[in-house]
Structures are given as C-alpha cells and as structure tokens.
N, C-alpha and C. Protein backbone atom coordinates (compact mmCIF):
# COMPACT_ATOMS: atom_id res chain seq x y z
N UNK A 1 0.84 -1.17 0.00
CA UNK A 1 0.00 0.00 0.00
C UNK A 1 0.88 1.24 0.00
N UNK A 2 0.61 2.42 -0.96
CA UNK A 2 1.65 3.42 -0.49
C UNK A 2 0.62 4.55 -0.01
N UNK A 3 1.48 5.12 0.80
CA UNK A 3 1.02 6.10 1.95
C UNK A 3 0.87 7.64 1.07
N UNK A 4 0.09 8.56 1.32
CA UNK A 4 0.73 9.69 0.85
C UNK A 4 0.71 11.19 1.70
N UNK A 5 1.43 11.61 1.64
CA UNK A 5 2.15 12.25 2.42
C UNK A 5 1.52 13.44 2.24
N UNK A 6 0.98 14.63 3.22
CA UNK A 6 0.39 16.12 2.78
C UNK A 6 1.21 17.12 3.49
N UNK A 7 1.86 17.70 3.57
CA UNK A 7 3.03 18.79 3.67
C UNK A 7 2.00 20.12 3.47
N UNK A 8 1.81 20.96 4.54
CA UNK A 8 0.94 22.16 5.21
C UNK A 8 2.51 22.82 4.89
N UNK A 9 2.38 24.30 4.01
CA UNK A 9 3.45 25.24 4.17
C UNK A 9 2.63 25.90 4.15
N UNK A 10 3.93 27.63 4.55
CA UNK A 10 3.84 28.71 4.59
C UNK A 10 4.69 29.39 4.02
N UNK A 11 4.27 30.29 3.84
CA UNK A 11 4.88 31.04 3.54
C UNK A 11 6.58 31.19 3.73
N UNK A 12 6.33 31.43 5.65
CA UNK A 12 8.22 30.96 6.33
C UNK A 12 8.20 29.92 6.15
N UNK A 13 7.79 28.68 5.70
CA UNK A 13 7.72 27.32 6.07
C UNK A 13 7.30 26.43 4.35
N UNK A 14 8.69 26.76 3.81
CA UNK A 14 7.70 26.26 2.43
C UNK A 14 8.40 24.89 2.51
N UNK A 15 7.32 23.82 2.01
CA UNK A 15 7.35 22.39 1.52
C UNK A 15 9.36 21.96 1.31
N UNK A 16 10.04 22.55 0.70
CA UNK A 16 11.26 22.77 0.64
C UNK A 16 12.25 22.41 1.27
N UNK A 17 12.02 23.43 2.15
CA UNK A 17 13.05 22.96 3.59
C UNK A 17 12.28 22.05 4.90
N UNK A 18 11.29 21.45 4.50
CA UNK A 18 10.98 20.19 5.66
C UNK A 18 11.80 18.83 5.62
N UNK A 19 13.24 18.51 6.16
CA UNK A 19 13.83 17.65 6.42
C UNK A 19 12.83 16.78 6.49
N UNK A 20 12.51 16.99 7.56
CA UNK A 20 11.23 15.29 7.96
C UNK A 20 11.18 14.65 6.83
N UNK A 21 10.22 15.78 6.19
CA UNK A 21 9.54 14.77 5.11
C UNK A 21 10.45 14.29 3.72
N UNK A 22 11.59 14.53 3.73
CA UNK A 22 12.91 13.76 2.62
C UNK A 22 12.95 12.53 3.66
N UNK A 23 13.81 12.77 5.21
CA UNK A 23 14.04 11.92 5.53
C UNK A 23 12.95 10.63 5.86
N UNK A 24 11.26 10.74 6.25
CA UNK A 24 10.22 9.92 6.47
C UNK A 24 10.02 9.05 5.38
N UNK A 25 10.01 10.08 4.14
CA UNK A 25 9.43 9.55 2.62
C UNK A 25 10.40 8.47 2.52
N UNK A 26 11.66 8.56 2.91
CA UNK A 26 12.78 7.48 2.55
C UNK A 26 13.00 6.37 3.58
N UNK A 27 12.50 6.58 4.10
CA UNK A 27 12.27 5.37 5.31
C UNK A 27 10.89 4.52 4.96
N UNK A 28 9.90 5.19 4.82
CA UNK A 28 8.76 4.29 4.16
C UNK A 28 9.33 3.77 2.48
N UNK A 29 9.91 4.26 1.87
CA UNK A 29 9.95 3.89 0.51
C UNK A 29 11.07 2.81 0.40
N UNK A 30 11.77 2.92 1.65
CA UNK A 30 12.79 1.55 1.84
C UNK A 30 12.40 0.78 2.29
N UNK A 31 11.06 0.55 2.67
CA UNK A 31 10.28 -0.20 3.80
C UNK A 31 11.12 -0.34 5.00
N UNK A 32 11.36 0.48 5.80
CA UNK A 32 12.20 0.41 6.88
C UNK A 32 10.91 0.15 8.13
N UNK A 33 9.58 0.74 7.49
CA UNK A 33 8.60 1.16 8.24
C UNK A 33 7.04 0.80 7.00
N UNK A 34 6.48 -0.04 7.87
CA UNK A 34 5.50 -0.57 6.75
C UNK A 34 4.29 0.13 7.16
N UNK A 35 3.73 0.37 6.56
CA UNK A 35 2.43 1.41 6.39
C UNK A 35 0.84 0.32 7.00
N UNK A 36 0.46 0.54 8.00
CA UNK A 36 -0.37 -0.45 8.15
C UNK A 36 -1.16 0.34 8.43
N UNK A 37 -2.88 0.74 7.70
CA UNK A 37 -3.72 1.47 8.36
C UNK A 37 -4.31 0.80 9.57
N UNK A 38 -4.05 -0.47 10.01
CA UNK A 38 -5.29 -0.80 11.07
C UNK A 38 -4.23 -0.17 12.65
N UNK A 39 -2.73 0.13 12.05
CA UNK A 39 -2.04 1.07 13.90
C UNK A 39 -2.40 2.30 13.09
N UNK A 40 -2.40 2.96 11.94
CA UNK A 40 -2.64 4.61 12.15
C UNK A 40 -3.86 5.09 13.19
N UNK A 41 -4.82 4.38 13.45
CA UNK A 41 -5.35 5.33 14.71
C UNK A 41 -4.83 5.29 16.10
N UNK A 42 -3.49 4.89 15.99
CA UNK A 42 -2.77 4.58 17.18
C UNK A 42 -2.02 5.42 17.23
N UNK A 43 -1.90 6.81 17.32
CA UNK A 43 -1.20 7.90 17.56
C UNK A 43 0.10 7.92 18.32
N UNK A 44 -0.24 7.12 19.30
CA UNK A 44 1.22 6.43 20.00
C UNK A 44 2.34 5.90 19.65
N UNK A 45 1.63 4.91 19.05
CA UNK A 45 2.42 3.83 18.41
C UNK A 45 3.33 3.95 17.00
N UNK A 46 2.22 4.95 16.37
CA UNK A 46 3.12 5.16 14.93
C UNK A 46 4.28 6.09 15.55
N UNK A 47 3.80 6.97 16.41
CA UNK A 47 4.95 7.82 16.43
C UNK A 47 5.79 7.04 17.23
N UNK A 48 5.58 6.35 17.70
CA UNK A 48 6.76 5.37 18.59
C UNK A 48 8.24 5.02 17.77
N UNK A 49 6.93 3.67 16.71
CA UNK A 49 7.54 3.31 15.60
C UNK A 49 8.70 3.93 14.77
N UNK A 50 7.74 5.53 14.42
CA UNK A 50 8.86 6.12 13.84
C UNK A 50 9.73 6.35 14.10
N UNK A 51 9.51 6.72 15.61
CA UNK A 51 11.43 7.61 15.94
C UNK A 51 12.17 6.63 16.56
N UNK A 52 11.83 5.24 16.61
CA UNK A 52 12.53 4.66 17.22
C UNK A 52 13.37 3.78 16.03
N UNK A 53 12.83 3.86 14.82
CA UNK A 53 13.27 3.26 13.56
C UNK A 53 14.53 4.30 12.80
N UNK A 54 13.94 5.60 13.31
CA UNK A 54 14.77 6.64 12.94
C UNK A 54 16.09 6.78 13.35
N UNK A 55 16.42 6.39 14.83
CA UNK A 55 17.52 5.93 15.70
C UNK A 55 18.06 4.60 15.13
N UNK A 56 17.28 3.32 15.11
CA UNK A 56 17.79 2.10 14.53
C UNK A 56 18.58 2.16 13.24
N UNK A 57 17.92 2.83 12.06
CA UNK A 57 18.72 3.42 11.03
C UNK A 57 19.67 4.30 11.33
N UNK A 58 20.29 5.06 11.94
CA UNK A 58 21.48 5.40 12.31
C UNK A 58 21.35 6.97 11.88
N UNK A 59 19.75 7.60 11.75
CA UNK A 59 19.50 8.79 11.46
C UNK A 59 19.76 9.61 13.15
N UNK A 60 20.82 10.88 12.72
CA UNK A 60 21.29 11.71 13.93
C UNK A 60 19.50 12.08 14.79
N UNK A 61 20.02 12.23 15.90
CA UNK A 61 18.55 12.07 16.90
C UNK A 61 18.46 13.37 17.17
N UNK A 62 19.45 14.51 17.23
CA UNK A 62 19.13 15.66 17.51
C UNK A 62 18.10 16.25 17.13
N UNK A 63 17.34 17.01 17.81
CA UNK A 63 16.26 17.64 17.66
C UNK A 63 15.19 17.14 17.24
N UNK A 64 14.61 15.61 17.39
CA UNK A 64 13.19 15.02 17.44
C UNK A 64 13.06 14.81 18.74
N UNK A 65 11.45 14.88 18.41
CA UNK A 65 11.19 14.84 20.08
C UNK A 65 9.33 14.47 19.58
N UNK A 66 9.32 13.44 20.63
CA UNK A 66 8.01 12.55 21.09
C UNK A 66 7.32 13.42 21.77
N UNK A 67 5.80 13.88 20.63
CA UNK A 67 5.41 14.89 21.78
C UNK A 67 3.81 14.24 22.07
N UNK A 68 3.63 14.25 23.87
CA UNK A 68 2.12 13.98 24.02
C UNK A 68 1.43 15.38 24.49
N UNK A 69 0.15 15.15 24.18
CA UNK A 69 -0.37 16.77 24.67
C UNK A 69 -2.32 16.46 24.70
N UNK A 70 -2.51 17.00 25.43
CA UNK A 70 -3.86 17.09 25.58
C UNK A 70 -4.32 18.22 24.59
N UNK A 71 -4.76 17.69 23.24
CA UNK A 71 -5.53 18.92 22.29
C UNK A 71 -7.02 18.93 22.36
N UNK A 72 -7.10 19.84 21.12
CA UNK A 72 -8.83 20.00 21.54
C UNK A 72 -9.25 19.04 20.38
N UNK A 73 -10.38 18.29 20.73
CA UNK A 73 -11.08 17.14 20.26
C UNK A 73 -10.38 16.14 19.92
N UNK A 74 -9.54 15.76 20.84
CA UNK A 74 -8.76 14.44 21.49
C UNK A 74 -8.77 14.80 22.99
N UNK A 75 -8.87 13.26 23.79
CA UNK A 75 -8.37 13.08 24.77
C UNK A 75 -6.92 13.28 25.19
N UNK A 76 -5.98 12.83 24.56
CA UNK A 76 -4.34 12.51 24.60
C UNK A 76 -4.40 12.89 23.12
N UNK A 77 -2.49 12.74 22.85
CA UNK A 77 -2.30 13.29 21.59
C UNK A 77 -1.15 13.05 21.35
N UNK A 78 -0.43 12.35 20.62
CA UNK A 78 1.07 11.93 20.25
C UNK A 78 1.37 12.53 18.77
N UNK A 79 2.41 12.98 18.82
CA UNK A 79 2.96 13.16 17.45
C UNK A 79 4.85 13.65 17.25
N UNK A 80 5.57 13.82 16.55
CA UNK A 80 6.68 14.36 16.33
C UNK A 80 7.06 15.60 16.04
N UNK A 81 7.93 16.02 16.69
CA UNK A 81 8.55 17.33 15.99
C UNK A 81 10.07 17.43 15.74
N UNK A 82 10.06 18.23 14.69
CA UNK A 82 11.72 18.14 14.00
C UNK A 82 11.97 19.02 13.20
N UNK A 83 12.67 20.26 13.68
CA UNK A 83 13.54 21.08 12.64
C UNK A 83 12.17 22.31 12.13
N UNK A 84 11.42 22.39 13.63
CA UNK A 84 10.49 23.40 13.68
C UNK A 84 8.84 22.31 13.20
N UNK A 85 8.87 21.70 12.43
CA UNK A 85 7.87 20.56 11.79
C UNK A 85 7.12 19.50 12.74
N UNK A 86 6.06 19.69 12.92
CA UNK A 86 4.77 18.76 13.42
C UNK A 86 4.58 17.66 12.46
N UNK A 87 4.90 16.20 12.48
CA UNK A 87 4.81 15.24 11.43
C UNK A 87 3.66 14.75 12.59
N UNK A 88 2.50 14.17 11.87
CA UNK A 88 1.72 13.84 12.71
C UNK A 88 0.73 12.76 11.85
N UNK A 89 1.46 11.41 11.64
CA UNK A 89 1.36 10.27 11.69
C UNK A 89 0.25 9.42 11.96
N UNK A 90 -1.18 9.96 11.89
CA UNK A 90 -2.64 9.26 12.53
C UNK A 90 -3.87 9.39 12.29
N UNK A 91 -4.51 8.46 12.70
CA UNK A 91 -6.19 9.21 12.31
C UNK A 91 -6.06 9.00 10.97
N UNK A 92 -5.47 8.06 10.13
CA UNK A 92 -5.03 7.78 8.73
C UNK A 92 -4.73 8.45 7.95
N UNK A 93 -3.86 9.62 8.71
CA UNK A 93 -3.25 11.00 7.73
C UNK A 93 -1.77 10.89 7.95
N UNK A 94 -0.82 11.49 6.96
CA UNK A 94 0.08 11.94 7.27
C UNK A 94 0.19 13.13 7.08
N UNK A 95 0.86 13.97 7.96
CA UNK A 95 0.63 15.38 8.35
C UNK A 95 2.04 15.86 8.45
N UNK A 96 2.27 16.76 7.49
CA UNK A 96 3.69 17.51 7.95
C UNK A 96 3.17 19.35 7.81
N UNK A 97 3.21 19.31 9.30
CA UNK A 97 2.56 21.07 9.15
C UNK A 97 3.61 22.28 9.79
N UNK A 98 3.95 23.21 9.74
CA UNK A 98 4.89 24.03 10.73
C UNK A 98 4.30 23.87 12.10
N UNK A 99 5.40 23.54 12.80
CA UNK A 99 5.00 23.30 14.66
C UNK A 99 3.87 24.26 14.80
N UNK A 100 3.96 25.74 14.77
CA UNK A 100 3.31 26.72 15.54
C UNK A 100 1.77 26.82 14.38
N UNK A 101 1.87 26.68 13.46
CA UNK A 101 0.73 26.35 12.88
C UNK A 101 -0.58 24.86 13.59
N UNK A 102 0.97 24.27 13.40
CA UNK A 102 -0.06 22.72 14.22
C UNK A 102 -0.36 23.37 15.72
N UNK A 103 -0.12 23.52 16.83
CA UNK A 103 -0.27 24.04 17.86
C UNK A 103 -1.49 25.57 17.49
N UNK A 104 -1.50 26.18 16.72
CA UNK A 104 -2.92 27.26 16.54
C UNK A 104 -3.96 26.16 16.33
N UNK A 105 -3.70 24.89 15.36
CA UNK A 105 -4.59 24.04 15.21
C UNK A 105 -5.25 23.39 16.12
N UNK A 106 -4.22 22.56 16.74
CA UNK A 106 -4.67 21.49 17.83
C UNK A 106 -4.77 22.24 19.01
N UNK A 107 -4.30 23.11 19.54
CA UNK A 107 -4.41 23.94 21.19
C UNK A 107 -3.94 22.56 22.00
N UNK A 108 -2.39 22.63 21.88
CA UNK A 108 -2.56 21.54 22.73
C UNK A 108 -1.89 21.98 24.25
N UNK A 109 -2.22 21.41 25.44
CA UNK A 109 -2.19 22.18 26.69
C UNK A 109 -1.43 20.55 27.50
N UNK A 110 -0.59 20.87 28.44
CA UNK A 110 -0.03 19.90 29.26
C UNK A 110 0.77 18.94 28.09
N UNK A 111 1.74 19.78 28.09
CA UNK A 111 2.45 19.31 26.44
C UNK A 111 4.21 18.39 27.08
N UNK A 112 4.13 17.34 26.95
CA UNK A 112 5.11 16.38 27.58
C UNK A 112 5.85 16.40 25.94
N UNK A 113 7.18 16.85 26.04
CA UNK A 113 7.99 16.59 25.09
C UNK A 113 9.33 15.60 25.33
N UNK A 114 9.69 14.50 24.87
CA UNK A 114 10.79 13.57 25.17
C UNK A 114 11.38 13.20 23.87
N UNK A 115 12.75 13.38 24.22
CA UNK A 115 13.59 12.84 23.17
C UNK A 115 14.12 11.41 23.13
N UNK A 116 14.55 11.04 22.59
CA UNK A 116 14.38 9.16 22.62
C UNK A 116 14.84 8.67 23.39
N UNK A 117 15.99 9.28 24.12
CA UNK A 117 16.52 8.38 25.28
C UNK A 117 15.29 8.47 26.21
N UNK A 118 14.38 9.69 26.66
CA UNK A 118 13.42 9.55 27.56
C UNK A 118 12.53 9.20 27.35
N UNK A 119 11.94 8.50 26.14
CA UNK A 119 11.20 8.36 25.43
C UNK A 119 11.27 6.63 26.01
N UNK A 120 12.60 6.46 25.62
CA UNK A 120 13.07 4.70 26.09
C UNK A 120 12.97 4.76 27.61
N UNK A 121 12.76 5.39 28.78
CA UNK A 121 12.63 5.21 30.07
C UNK A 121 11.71 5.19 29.96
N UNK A 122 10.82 6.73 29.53
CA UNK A 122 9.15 6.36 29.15
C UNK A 122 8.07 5.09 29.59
N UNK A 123 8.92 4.43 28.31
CA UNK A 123 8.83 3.37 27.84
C UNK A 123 8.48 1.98 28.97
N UNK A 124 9.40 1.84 29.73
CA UNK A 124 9.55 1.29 30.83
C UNK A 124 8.75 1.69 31.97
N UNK A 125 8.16 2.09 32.13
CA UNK A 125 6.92 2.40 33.03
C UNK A 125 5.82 1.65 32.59
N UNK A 126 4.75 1.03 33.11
CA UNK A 126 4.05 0.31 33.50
C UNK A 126 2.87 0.93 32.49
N UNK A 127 2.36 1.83 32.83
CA UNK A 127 1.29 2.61 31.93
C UNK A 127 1.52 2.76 30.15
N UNK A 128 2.97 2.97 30.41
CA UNK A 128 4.23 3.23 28.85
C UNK A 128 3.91 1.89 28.10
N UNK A 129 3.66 0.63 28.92
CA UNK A 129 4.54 -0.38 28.33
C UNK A 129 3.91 -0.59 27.18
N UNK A 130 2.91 -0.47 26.45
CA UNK A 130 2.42 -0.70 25.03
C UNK A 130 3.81 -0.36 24.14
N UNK A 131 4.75 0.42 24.21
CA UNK A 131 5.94 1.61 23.84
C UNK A 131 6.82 0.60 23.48
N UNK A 132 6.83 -0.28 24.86
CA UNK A 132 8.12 -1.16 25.06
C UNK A 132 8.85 -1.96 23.90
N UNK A 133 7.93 -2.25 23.10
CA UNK A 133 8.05 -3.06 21.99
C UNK A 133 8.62 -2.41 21.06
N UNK A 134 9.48 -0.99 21.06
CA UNK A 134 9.71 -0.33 20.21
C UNK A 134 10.99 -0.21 20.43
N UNK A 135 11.80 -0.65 21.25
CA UNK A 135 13.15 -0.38 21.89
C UNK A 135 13.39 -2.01 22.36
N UNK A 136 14.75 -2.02 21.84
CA UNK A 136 15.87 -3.27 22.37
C UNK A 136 16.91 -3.00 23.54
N UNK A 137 15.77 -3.43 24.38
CA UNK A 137 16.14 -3.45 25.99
C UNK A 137 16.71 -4.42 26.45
C-alpha cells in the first residue's frame, strides 16, 4: 500500500526545507517502516515506531522529540517534531505542518515533550509499556 504524504506550508515554512519529510518519505519507501492502516489510529504507536526506527537506522537524533499533549477534540495526543515541523502520523493521515501552525490548530495544553533516550525510560513504566516493543532493551 503506499502512503501519501500532505506537507501544510507557509509562507516561512515552504514544503522545501521540511527535512522530515525527505528523511520519512525514505524510510517508508525503503520499507524500513510498513504502512499499516489498522495502527494509524494509534497515535502512540506510529509515532513510537517512527522515531525509534529513525535511531535504529542510524539517522542523527538531535532535535526530534516525542510529543504527548492534551488537544482540543482528542483526549491525549502523540505526534513528532523536528527542525520546527509537526509530522503527525494518525487518524489515517500523514501530516507535515509548521509546529506553531499545528499548535494554533490542535491547542494543545499539558504538552510532555521527550527525546528518545526519555522516550526509552518512558517506555519502561508500567502505563508506557504498550511503547516497550519499540526499543531493544
């Protein structure tokens, strides 16, 4: 199945300079990461998936970060950010929007951001452990 990808620019933020989405597109197109719609409503999990595949491939970790957040019309809320970019992986979309655009969107409030090493402690907590399966512990 191939996925397709929708890239939200601006003006400051044109389609162009979104790293993510060179580096995502090439990770799905290598199948590094298989496209399964029955986890995209798993907001968690894809983004789990991703950044933890992103590390396994030997892609530099600086500046992604696992973000959960209470938005409006969600309960909870998982998604990625990278190099200013909201990739947001769910609900059977792929979403690459400018951070502060996605945030006017979603309003998201009680905003837990972790980068993968905390992401992998995370992980290890009891409530986390759905996560666990995403890291070689």
């Amino acid at each position: 199945m191939i996925i397709n990808f929708t890239i939200y620019e601006t003006e400051a933020k044109p389609a162009a300079i979104c790293k993510a989405f060179n580096i995502l597109e090439r990770i799905y197109s290598e199948k590094k990461v298989i496209y399964d719609p029955e986890k995209m409503g798993n907001c968690f999990e894809v983004s789990a998936e991703l950044i933890t595949t992103l590390e396994k491939e030997g892609y530099e970790m600086d500046g992604w970060y696992y973000i959960v957040a209470d938005c409006v019309g969600q309960i909870t809320h998982a998604w990625l950010e990278y190099d200013g970019w909201a990739i947001d992986f769910s609900s059977g979309q792929s979403l690459f929007m400018p951070s502060e655009n996605f945030a006017e969107q979603r309003k998201p409030e009680n905003i837990r951001r972790y980068t993968i090493e905390e992401l992998r402690e995370q992980s290890k907590k009891p409530e986390n452990c759905g996560l666990l399966k995403y890291f070689d512990n």
